[in-house]
C-alpha atoms as a PDB file:
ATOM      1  CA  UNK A   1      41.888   1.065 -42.432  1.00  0.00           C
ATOM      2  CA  UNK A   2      42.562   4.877 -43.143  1.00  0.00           C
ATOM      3  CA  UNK A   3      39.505   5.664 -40.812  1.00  0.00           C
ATOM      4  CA  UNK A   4      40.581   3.293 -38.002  1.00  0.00           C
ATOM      5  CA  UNK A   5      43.845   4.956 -37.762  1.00  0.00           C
ATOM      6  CA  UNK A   6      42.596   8.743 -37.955  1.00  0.00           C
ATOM      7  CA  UNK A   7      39.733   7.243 -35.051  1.00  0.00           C
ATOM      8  CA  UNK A   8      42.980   6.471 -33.046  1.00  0.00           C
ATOM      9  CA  UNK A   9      45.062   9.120 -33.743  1.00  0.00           C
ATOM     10  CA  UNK A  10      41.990  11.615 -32.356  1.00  0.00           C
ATOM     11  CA  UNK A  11      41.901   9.760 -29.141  1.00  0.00           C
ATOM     12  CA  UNK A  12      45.902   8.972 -28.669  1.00  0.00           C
ATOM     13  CA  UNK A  13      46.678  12.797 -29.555  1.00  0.00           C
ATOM     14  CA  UNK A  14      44.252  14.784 -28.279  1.00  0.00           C
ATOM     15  CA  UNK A  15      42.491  14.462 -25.372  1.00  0.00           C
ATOM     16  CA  UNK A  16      45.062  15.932 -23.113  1.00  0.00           C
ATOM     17  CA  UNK A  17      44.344  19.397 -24.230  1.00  0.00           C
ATOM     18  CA  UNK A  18      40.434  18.549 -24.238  1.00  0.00           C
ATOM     19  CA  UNK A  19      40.660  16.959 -20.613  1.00  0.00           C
ATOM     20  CA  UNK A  20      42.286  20.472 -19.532  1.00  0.00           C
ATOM     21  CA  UNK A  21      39.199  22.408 -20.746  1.00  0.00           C
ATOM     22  CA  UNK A  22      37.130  20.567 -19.019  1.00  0.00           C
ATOM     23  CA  UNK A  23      39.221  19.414 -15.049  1.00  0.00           C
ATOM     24  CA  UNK A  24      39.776  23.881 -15.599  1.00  0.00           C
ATOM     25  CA  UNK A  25      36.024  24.446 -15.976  1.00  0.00           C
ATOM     26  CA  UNK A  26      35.466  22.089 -12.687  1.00  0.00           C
ATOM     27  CA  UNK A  27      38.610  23.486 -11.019  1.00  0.00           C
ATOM     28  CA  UNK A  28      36.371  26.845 -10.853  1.00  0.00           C
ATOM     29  CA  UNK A  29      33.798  24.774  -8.433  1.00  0.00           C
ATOM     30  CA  UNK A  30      34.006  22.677  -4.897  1.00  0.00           C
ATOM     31  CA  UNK A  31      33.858  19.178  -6.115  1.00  0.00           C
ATOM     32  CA  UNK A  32      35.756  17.885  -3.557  1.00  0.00           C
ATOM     33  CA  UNK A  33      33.169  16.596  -0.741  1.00  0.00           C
ATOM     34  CA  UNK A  34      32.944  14.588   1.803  1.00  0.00           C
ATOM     35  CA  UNK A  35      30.103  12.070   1.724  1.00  0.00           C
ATOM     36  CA  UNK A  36      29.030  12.035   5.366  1.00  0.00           C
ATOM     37  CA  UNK A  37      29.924  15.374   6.155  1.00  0.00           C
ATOM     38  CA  UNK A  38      26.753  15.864   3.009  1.00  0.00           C
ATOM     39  CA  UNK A  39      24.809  13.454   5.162  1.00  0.00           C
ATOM     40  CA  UNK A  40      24.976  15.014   7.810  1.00  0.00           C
ATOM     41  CA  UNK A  41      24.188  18.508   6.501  1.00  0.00           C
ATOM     42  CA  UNK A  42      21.075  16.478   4.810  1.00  0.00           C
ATOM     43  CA  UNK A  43      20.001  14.898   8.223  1.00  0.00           C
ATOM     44  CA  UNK A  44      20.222  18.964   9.707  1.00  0.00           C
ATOM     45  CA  UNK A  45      18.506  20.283   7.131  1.00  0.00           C
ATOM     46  CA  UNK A  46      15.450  17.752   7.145  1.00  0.00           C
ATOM     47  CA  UNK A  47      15.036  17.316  10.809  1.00  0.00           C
ATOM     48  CA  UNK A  48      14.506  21.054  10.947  1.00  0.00           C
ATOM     49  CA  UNK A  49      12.598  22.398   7.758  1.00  0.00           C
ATOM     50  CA  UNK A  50      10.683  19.000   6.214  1.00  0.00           C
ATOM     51  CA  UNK A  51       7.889  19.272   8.748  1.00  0.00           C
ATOM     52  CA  UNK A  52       6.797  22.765   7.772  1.00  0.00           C
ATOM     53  CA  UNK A  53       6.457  21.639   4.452  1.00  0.00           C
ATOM     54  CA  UNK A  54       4.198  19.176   4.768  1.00  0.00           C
ATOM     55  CA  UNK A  55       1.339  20.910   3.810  1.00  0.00           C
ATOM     56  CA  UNK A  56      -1.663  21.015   1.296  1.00  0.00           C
ATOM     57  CA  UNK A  57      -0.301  23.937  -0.864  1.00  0.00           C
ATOM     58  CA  UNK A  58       3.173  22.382  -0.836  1.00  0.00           C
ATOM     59  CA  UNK A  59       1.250  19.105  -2.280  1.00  0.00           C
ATOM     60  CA  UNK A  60      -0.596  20.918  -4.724  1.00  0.00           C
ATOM     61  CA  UNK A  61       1.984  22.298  -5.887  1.00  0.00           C
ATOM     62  CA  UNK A  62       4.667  19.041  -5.923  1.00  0.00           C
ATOM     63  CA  UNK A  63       1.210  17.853  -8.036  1.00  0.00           C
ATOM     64  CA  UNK A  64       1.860  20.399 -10.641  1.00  0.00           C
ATOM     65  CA  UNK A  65       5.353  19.263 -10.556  1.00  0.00           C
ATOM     66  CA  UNK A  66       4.962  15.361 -11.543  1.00  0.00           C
ATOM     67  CA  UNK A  67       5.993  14.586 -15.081  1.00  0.00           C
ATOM     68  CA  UNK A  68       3.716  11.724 -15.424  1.00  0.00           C
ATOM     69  CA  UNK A  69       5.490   9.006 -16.365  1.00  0.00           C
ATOM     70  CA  UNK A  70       4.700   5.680 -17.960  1.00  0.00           C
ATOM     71  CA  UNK A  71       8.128   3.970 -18.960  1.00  0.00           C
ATOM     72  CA  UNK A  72       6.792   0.071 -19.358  1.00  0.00           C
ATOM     73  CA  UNK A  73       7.989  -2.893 -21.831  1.00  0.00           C
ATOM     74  CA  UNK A  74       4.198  -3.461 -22.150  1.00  0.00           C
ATOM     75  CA  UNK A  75       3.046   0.241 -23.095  1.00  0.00           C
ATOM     76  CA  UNK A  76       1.424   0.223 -26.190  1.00  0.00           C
ATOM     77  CA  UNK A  77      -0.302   2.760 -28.146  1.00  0.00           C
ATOM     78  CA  UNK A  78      -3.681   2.031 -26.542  1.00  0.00           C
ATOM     79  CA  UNK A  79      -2.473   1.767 -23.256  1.00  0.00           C
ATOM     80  CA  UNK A  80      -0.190   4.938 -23.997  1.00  0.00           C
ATOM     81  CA  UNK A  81      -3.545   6.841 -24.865  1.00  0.00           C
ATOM     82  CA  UNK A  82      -5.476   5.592 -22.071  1.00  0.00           C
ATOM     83  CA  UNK A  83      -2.704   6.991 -19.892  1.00  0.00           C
ATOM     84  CA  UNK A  84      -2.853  10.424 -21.745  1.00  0.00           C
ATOM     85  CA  UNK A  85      -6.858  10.517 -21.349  1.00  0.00           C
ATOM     86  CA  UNK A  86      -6.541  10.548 -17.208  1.00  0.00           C
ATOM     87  CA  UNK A  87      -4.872  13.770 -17.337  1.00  0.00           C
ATOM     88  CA  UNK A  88      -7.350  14.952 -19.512  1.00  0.00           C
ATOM     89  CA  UNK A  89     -10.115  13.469 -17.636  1.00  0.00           C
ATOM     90  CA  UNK A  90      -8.579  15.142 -14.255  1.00  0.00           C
ATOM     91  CA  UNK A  91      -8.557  18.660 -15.607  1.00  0.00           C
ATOM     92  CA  UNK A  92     -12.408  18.293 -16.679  1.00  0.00           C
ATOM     93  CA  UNK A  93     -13.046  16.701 -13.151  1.00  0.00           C
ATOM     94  CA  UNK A  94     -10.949  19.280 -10.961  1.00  0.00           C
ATOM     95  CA  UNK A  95     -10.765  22.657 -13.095  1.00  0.00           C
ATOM     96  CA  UNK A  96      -9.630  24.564  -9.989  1.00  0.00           C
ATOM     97  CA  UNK A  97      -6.321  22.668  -9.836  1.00  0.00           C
ATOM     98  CA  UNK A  98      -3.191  22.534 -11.707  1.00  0.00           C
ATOM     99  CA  UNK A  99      -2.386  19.148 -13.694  1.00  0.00           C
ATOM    100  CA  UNK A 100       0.575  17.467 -13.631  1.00  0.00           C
ATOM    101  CA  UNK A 101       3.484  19.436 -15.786  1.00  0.00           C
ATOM    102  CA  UNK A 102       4.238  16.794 -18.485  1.00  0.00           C
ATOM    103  CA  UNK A 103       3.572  13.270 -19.634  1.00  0.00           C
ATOM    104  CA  UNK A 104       6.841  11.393 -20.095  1.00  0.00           C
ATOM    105  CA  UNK A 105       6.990   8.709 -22.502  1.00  0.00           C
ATOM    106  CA  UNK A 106       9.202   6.344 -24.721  1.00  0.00           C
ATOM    107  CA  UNK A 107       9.718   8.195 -28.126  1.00  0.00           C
ATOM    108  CA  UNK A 108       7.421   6.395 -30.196  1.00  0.00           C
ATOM    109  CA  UNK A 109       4.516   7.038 -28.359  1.00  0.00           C
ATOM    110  CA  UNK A 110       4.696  10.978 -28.232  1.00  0.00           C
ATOM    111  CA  UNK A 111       2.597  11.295 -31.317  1.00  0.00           C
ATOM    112  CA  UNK A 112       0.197   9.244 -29.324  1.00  0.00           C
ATOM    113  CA  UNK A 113      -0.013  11.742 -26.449  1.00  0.00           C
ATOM    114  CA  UNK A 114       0.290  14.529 -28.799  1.00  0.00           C
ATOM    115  CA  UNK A 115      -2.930  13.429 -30.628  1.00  0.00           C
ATOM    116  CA  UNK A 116      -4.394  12.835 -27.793  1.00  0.00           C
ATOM    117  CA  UNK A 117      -3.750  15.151 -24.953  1.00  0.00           C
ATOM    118  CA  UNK A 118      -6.382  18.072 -24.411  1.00  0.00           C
ATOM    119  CA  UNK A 119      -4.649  19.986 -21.913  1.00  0.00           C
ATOM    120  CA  UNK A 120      -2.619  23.234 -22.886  1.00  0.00           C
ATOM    121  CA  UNK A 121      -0.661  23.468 -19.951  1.00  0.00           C
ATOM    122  CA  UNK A 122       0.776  20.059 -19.749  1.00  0.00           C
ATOM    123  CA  UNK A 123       4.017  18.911 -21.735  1.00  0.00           C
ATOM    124  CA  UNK A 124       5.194  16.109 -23.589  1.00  0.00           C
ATOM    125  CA  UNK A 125       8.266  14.678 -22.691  1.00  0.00           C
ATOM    126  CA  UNK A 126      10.498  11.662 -24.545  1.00  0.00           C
ATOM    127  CA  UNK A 127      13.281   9.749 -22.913  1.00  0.00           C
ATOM    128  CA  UNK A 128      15.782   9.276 -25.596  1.00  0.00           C
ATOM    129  CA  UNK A 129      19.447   8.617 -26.415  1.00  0.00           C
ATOM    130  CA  UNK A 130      19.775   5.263 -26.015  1.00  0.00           C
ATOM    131  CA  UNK A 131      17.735   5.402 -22.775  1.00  0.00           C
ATOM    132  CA  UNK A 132      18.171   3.825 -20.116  1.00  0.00           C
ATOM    133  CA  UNK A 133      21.641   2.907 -20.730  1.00  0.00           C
ATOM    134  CA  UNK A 134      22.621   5.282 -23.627  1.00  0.00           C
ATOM    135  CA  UNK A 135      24.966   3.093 -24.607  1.00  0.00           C
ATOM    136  CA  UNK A 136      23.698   2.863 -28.879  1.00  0.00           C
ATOM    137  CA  UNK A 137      25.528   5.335 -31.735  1.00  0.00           C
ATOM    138  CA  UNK A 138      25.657   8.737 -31.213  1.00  0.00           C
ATOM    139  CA  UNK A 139      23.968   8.858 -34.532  1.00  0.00           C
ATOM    140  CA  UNK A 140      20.970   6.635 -33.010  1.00  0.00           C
ATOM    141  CA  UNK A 141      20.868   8.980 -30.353  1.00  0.00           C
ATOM    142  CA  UNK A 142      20.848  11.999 -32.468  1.00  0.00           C
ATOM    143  CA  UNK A 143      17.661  10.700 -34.918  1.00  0.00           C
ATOM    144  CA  UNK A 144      16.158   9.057 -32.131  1.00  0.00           C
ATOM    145  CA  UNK A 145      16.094  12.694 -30.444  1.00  0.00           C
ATOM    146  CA  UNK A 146      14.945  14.065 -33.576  1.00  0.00           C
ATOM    147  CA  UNK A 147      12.272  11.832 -34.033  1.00  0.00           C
ATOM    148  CA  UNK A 148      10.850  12.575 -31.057  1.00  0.00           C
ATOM    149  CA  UNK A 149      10.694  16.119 -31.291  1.00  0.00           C
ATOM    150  CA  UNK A 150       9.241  15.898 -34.571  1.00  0.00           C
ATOM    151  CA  UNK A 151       6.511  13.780 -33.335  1.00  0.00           C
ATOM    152  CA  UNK A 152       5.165  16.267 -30.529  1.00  0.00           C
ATOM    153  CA  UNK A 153       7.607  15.805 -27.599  1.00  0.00           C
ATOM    154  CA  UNK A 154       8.396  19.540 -25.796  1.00  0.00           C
ATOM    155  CA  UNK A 155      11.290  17.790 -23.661  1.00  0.00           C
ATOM    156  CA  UNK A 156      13.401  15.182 -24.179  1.00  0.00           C
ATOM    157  CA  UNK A 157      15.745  13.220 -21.279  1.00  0.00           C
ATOM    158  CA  UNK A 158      18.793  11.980 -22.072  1.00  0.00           C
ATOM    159  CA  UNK A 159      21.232   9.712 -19.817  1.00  0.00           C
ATOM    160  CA  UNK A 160      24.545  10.362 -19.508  1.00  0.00           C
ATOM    161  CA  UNK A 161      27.426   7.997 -20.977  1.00  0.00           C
ATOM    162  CA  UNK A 162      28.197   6.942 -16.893  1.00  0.00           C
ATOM    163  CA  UNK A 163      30.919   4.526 -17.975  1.00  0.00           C
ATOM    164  CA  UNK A 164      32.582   7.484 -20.118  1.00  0.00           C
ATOM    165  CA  UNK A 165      32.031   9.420 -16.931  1.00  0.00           C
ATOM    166  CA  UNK A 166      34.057   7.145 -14.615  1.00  0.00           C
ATOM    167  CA  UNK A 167      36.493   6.408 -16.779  1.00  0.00           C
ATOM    168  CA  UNK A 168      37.458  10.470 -16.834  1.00  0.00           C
ATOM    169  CA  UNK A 169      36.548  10.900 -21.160  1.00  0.00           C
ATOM    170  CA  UNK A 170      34.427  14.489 -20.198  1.00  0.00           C
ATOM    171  CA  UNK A 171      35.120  15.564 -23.461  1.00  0.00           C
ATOM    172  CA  UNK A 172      32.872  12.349 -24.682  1.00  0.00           C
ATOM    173  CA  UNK A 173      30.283  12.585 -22.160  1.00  0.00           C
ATOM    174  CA  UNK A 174      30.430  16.208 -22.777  1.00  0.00           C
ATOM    175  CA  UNK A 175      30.074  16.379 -26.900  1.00  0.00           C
ATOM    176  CA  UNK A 176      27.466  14.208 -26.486  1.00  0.00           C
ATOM    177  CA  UNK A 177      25.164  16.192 -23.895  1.00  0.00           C
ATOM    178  CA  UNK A 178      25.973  19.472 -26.496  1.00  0.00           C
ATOM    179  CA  UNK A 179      25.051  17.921 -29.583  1.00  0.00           C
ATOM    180  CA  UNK A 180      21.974  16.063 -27.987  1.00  0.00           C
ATOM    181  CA  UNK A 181      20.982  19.905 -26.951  1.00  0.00           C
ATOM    182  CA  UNK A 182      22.102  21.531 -30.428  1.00  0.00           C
ATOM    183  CA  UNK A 183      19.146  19.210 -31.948  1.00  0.00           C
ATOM    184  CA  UNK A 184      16.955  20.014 -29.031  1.00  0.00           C
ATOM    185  CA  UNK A 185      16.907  23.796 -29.933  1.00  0.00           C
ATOM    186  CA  UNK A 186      14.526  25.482 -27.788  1.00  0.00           C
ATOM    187  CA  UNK A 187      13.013  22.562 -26.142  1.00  0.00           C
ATOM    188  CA  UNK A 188      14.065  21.387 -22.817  1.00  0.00           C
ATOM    189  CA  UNK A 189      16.858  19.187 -22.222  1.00  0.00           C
ATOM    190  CA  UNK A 190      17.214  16.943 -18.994  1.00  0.00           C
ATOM    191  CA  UNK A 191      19.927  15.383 -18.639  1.00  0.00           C
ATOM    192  CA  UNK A 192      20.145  12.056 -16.361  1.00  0.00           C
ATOM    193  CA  UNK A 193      22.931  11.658 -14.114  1.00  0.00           C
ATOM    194  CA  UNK A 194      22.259   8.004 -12.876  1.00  0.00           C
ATOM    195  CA  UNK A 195      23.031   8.934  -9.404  1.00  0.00           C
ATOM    196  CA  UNK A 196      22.990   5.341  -8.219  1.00  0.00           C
ATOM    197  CA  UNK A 197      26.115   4.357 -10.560  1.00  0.00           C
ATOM    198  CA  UNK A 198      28.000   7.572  -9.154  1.00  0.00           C
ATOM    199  CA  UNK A 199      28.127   6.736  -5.388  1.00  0.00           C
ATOM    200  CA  UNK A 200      30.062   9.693  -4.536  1.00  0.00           C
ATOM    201  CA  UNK A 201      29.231  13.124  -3.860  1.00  0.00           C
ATOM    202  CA  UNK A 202      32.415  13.905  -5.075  1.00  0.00           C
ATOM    203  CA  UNK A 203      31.200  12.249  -8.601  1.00  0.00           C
ATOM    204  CA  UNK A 204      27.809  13.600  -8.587  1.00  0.00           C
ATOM    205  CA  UNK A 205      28.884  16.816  -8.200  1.00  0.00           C
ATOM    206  CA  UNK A 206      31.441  16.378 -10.945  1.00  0.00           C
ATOM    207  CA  UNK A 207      28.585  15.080 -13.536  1.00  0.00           C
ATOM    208  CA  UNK A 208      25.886  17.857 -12.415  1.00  0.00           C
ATOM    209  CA  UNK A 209      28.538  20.583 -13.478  1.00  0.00           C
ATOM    210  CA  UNK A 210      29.931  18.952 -16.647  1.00  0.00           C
ATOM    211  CA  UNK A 211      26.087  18.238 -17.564  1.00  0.00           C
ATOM    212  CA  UNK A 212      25.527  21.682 -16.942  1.00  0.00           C
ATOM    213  CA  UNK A 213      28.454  22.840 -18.617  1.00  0.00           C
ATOM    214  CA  UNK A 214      27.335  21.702 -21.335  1.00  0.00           C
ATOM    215  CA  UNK A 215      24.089  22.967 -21.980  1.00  0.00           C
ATOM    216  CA  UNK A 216      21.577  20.786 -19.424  1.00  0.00           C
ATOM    217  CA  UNK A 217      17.758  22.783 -18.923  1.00  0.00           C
ATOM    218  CA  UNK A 218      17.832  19.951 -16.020  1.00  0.00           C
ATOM    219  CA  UNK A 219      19.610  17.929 -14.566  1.00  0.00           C
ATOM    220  CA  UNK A 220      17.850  14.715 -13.214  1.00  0.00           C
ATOM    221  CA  UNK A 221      19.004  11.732 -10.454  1.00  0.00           C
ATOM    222  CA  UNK A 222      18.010   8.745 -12.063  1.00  0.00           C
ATOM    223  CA  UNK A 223      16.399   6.480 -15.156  1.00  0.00           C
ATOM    224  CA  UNK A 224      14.230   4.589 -12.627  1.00  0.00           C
ATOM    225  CA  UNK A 225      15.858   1.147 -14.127  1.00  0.00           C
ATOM    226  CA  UNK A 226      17.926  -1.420 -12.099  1.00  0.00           C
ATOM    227  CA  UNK A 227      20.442   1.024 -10.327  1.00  0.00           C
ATOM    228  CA  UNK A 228      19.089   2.894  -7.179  1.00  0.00           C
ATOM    229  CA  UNK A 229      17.077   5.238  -8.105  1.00  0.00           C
ATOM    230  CA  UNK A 230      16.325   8.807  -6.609  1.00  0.00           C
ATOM    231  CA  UNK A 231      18.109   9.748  -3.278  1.00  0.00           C
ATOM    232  CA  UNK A 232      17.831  12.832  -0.989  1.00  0.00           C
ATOM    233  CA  UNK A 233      21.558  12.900  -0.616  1.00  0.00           C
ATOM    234  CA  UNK A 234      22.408  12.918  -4.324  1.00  0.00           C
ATOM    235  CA  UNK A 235      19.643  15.916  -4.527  1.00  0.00           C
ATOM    236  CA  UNK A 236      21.473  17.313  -1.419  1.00  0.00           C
ATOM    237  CA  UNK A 237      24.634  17.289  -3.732  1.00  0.00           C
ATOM    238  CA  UNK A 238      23.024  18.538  -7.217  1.00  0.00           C
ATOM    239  CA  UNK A 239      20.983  21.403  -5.924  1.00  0.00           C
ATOM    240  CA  UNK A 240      24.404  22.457  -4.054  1.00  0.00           C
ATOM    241  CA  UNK A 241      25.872  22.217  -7.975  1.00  0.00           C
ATOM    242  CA  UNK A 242      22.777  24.147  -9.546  1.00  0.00           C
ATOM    243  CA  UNK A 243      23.574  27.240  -6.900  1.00  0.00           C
ATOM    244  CA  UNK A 244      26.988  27.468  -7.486  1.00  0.00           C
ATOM    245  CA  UNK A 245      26.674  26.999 -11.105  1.00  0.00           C
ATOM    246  CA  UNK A 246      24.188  29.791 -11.367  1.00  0.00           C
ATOM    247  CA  UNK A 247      26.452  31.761  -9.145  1.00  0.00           C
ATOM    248  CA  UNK A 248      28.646  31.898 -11.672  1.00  0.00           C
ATOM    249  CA  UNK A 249      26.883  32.271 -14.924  1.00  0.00           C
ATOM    250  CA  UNK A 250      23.350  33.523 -14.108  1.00  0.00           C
ATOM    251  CA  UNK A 251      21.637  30.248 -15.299  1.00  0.00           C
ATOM    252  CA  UNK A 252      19.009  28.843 -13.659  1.00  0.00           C
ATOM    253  CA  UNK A 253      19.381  25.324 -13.950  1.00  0.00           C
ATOM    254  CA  UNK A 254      16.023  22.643 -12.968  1.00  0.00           C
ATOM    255  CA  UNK A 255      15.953  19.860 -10.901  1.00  0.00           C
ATOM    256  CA  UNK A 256      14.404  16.318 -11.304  1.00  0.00           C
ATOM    257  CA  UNK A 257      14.351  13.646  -8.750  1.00  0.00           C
ATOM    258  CA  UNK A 258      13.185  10.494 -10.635  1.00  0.00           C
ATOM    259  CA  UNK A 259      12.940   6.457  -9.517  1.00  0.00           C
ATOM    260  CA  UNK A 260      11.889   5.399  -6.629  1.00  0.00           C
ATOM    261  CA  UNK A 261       9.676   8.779  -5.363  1.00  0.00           C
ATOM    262  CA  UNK A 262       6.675   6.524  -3.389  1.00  0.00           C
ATOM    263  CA  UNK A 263       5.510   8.408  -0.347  1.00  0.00           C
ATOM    264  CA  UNK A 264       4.575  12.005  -0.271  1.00  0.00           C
ATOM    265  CA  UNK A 265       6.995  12.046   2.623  1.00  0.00           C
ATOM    266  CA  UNK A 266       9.698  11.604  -0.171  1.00  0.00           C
ATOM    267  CA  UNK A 267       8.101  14.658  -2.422  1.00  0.00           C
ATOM    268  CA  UNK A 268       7.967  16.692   0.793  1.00  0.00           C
ATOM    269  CA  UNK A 269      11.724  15.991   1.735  1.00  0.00           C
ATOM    270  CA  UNK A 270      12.945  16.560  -1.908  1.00  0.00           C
ATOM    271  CA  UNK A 271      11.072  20.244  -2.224  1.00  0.00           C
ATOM    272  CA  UNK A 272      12.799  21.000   1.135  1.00  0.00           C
ATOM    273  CA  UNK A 273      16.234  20.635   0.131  1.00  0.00           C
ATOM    274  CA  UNK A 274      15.003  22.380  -2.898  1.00  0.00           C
ATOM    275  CA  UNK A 275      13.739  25.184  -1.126  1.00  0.00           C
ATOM    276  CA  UNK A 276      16.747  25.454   1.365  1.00  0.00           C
ATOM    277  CA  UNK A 277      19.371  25.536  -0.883  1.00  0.00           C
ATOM    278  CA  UNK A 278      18.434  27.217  -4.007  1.00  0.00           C
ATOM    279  CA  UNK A 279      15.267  29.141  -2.581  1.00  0.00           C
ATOM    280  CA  UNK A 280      11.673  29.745  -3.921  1.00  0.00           C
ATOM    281  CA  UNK A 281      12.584  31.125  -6.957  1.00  0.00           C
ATOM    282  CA  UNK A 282      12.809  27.196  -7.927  1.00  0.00           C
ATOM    283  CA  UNK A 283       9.591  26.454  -6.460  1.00  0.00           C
ATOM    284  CA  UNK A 284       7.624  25.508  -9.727  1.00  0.00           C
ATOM    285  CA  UNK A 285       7.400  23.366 -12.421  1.00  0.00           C
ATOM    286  CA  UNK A 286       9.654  25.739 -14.541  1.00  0.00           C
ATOM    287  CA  UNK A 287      12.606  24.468 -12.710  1.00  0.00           C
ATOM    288  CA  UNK A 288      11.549  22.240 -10.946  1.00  0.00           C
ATOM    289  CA  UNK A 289       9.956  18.584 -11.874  1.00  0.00           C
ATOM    290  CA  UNK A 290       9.262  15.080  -9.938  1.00  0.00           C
ATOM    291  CA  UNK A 291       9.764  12.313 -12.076  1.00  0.00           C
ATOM    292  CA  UNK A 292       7.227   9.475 -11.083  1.00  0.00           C
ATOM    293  CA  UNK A 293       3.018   8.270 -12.041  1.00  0.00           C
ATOM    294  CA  UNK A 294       2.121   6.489  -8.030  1.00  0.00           C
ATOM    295  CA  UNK A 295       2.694   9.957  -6.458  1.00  0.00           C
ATOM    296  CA  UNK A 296       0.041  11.416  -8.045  1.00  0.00           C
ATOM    297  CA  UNK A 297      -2.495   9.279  -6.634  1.00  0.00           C
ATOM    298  CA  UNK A 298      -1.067   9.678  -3.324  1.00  0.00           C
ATOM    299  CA  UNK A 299      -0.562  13.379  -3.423  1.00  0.00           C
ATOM    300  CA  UNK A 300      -4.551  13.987  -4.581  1.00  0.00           C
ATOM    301  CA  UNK A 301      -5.335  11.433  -1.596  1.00  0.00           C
ATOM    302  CA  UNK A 302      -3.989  13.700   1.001  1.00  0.00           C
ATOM    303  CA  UNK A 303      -5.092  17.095  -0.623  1.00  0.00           C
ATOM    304  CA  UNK A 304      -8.419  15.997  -0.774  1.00  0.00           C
ATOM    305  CA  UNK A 305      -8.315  13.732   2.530  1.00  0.00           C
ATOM    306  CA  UNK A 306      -9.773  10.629   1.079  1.00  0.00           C
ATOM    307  CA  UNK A 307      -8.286   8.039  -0.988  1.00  0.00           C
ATOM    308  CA  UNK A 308      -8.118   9.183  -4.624  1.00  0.00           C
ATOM    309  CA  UNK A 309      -7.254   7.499  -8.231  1.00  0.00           C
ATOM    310  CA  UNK A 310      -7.418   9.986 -10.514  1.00  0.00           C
ATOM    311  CA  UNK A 311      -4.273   8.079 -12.386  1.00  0.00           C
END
């Protein structure tokens, strides 16, 4: 009973002072937008630059950009290692190109990859924290995390608490982005927005900064599951965040569109409105990543001009 009362106490005393820190940090930034005035910047700014894009070396390198991604009820460790051996397989087969940048993967199956995978160059990543919901303990999410780091994973994505989000509890959303990167360390830390649940630019903006804020390597659209996934105007809206952000503090945040990336039309539009609004220097798998497995296949079909399946 004790407990229960100091639990309350924390959230009936505090969070005024704690909300300040964090409405301050996003008073220093534009968040409030209007969402078809962003469309219709996005319509401008596709019309006139996707088409120059569309070229091999801009697919070979949104290639190099894929984490390959296998996110299935049905995966299983044999399945899992089957997955991992196709990357393999395709740096053997093509040794002049780059491979994907990283294998993404539920957490129990990165020591699968890790024991399997052959390829220097290419990452392991782990979804995590209660994914794709991340509503579980923050202690779940902290040993799940853990666990998969332990196991081989390089990166780990997390999804943001969106109900905490919407409800205005940043400090929540917040302490749980920092002490999922805390046990990260070194390794790279995406952090989901769930664009889809958002809606707003105004919101998406708002998330991107706070995710930021609070120690994101990445920030990424979407889990891929149930809500829309992936949408040029929410990358519109987070790549506006990234600039200003690194305007501010001098880091370079990435950028992952994930869910629902199925044409090579929809590669070639995101790496535009990468390229337009935070400029080349983002133009590689360092910063920036595609989060999808039937691109690939598509991608290698038009670089090579015949249907390929590689993956």
């Amino acid at each position: 009973m004790e407990h229960t009362h100091d639990h309350t106490r924390k959230h009936d005393h505090a969070p005024e002072e704690w909300h300040n820190k964090y409405t301050e940090a996003l008073a220093m930034y534009n968040t409030h937008l209007h969402d078809d005035e962003v469309a219709h910047i996005l319509h401008h700014l596709v019309e006139e630059h996707a088409a120059e894009n569309d070229t091999v070396e801009v697919k070979k390198l949104l290639f190099n950009c894929i984490d390959l991604t296998t996110l299935k009820t049905t995966d299983t460790d044999v399945s899992v290692m089957n997955f991992t051996k196709k990357v393999n397989d395709f740096d053997n087969d093509y040794p002049d190109m780059e491979n994907v940048a990283a294998i993404c993967v539920y957490p129990n199956f990165a020591e699968i990859v890790r024991d399997t995978l052959e390829v220097d160059s290419v990452n392991i990543a782990c979804v995590s924290g209660g994914f794709p919901s991340a509503q579980t303990f923050m202690e779940v999410k902290v040993a799940e995390t853990a666990m998969a780091l332990h196991e081989g994973a390089d990166e780990i994505d997390i999804v943001i608490p969106v109900g905490k989000f919407l409800h205005g509890e940043y400090r929540e959303m917040c302490d749980e982005i920092n002490e999922l990167k805390e046990v990260c360390g070194g390794h790279i830390l995406k952090v989901i927005l769930e664009t889809g649940a958002l809606q707003t630019a105004t919101n998406i903006k708002k998330a991107a900064l706070l995710a930021m804020y609070s120690g994101a390597d990445f920030i990424k659209t979407s889990t891929g599951k149930d809500i829309p996934g992936a949408s040029p105007f929410a990358a519109l809206v987070m790549c506006d965040a990234i600039e200003e952000y690194y305007k501010k503090t001098g880091r370079k945040v990435g950028f992952k569109p994930a869910g629902g990336i199925n044409t090579v039309r929809d590669a070639v539009v995101y790496y535009t409105i990468v390229k337009e609004v935070l400029g080349t220097e983002w133009l590689d798998n360092k910063l920036f990543r595609l989060g999808t497995s039937r691109l690939a296949n598509l991608l290698l079909s038009d670089i090579f001009g015949k249907e390929t399946k590689c993956f």
